[in-house]
C-alpha atoms as a PDB file:
ATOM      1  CA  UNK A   1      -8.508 -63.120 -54.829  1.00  0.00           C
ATOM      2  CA  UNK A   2      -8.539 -60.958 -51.590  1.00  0.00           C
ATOM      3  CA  UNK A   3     -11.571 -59.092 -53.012  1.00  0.00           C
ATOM      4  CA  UNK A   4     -14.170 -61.815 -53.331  1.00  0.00           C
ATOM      5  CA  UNK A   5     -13.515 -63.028 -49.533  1.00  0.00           C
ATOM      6  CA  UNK A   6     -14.351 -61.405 -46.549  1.00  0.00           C
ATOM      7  CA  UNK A   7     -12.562 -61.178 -43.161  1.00  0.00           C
ATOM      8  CA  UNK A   8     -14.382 -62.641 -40.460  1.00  0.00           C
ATOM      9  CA  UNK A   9     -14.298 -61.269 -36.842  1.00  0.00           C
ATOM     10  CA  UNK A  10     -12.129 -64.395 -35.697  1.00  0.00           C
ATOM     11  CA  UNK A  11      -9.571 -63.156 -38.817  1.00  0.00           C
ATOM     12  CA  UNK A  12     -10.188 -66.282 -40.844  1.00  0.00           C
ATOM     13  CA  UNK A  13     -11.498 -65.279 -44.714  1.00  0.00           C
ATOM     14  CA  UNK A  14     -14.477 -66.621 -46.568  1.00  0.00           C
ATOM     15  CA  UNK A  15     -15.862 -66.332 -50.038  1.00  0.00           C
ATOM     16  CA  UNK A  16     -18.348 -63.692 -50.455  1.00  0.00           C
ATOM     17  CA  UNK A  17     -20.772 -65.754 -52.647  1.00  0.00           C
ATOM     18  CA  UNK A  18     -20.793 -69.382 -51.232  1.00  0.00           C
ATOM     19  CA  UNK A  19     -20.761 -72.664 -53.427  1.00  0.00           C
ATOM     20  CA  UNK A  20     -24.059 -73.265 -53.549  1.00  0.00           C
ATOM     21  CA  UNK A  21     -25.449 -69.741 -55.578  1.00  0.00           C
ATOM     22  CA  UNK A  22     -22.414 -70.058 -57.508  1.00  0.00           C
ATOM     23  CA  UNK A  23     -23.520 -73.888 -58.650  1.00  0.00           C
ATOM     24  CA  UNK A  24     -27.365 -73.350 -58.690  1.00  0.00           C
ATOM     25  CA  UNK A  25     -26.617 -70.034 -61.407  1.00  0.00           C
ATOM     26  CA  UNK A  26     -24.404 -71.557 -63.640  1.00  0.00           C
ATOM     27  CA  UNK A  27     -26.567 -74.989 -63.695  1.00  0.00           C
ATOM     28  CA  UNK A  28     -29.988 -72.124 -64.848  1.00  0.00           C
ATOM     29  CA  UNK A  29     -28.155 -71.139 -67.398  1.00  0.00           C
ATOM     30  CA  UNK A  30     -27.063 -74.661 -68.560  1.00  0.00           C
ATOM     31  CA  UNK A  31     -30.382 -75.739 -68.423  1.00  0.00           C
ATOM     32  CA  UNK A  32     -31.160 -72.668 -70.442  1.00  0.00           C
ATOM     33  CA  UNK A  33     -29.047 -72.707 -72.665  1.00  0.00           C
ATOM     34  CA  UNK A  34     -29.455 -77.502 -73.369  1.00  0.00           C
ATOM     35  CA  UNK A  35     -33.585 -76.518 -73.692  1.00  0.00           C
ATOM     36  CA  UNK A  36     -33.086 -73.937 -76.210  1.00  0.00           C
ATOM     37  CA  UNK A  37     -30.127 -76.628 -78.084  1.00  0.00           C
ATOM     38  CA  UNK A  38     -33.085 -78.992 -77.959  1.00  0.00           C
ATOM     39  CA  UNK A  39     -35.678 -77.243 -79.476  1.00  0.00           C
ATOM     40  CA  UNK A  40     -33.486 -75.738 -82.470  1.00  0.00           C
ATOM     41  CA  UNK A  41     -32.555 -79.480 -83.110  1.00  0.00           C
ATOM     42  CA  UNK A  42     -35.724 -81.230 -83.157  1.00  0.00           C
ATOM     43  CA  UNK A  43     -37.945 -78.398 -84.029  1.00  0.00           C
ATOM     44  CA  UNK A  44     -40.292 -78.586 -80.980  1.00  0.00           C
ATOM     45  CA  UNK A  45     -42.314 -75.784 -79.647  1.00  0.00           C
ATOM     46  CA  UNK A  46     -41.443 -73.788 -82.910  1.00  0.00           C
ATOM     47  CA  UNK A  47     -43.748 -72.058 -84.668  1.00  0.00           C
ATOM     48  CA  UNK A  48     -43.763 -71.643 -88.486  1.00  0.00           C
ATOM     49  CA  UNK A  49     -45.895 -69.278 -90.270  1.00  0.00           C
ATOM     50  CA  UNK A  50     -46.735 -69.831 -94.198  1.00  0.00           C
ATOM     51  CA  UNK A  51     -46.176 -67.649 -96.562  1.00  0.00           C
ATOM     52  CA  UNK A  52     -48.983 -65.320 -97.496  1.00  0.00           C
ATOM     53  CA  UNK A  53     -50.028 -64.907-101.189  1.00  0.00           C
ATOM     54  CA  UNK A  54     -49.459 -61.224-102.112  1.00  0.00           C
ATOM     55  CA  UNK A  55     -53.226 -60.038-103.364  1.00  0.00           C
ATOM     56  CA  UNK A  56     -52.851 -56.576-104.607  1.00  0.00           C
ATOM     57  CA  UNK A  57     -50.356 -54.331-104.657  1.00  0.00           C
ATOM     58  CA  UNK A  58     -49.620 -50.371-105.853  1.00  0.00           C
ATOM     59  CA  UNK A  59     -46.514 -48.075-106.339  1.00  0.00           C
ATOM     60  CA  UNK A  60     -46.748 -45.098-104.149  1.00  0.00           C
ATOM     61  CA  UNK A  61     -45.563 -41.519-104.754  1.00  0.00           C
ATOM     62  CA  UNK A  62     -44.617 -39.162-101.679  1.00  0.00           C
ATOM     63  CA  UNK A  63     -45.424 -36.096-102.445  1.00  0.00           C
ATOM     64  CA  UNK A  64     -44.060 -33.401 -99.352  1.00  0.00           C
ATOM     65  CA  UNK A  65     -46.196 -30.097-100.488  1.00  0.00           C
ATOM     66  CA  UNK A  66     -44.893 -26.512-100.096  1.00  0.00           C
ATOM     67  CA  UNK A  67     -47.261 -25.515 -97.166  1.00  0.00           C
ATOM     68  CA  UNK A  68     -46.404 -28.341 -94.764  1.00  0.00           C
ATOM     69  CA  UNK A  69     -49.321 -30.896 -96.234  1.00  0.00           C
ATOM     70  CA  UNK A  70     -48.319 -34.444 -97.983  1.00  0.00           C
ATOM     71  CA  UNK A  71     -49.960 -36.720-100.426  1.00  0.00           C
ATOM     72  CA  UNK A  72     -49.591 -40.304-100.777  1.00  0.00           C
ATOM     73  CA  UNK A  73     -50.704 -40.616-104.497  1.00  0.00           C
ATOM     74  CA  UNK A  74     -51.083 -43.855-106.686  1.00  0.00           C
ATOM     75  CA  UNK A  75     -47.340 -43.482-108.672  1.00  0.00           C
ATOM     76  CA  UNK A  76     -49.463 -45.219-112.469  1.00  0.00           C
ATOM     77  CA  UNK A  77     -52.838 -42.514-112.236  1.00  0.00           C
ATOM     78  CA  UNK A  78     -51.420 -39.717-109.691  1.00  0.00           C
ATOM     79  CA  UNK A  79     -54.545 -40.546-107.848  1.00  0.00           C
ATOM     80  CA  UNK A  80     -54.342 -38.806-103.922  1.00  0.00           C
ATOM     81  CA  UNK A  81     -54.735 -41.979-102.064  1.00  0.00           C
ATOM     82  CA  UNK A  82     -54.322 -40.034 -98.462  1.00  0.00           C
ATOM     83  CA  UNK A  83     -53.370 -36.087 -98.116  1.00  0.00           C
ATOM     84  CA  UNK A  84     -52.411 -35.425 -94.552  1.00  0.00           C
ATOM     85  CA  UNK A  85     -52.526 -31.835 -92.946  1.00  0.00           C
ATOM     86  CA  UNK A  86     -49.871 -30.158 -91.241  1.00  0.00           C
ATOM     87  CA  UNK A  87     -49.295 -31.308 -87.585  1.00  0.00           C
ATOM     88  CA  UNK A  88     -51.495 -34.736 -88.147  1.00  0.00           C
ATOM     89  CA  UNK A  89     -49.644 -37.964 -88.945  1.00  0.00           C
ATOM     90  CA  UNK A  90     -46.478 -37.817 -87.125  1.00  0.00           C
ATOM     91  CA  UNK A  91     -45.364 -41.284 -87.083  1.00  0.00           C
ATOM     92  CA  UNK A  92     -45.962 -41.449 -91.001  1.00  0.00           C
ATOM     93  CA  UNK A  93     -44.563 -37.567 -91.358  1.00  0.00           C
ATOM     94  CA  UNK A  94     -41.460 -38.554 -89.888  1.00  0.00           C
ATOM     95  CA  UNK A  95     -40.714 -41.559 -92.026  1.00  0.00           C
ATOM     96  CA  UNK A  96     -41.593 -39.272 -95.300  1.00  0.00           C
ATOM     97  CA  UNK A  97     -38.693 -37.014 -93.838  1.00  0.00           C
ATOM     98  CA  UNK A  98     -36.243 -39.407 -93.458  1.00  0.00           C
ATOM     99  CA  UNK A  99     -36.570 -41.099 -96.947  1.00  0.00           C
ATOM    100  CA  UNK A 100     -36.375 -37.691 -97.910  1.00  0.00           C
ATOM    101  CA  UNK A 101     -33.368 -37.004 -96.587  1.00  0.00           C
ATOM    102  CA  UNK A 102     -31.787 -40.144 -97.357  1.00  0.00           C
ATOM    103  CA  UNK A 103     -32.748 -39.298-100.985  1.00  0.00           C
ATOM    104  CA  UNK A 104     -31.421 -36.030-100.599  1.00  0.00           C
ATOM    105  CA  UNK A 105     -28.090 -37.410 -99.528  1.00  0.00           C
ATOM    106  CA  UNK A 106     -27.467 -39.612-102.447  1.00  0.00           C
ATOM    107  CA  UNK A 107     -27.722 -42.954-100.180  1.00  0.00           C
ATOM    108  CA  UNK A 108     -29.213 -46.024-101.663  1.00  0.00           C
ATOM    109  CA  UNK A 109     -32.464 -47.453-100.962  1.00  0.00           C
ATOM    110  CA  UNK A 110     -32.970 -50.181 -99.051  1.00  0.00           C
ATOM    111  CA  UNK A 111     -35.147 -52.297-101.329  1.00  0.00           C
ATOM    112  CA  UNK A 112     -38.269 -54.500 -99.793  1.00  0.00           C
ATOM    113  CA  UNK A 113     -37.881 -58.485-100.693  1.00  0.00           C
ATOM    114  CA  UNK A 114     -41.078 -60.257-101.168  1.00  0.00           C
ATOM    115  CA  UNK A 115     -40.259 -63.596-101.004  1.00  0.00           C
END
């Protein structure tokens, strides 16, 4: 225990951290930790969303063309719903890639649940 007390100059040791830090912390985190024990119990201050009623939806196609472009095309009339140019889109761009290569790797899926 020598290294949580210090020597004082008259050669008596003391704690480092006194009582009083040590009892104020752990009684914050008890209080923590009894409010969020009371709201999971009785429900209070939690807020529920409803479920939304799907209105439309469509199967999608990502097509990754040979000169850097892609098409997002409607998967029942091969309609081009967006076409995106080269070096435009990279947020979307990169998630086309990674399907891609997840395809390309023979993982599974990861199938959305509507509820």
């Amino acid at each position: 225990m020598a290294q949580f007390q210090q020597t004082l100059p008259s050669g008596t040791e003391q704690p480092i951290l006194g009582r009083i830090p040590l009892i104020m912390a752990a009684s914050l985190v008890l209080g923590c930790l009894a409010l969020v024990a009371f709201a999971s119990i009785t429900g209070l201050g939690v807020v529920r969303m409803p479920q939304s009623e799907i209105v439309s939806y469509r199967d999608l196609v990502i097509v990754d063309g040979a000169d850097g472009r892609a098409r997002i095309e409607d998967a029942m009339d091969k309609s081009v719903i967006v076409e995106m140019q080269p070096g435009q889109e990279g947020f979307v761009r990169m998630v086309f890639r990674g399907m891609a290569q997840q395809r390309l790797a023979g993982l599974p899926f990861l199938q959305p649940s509507i509820d």
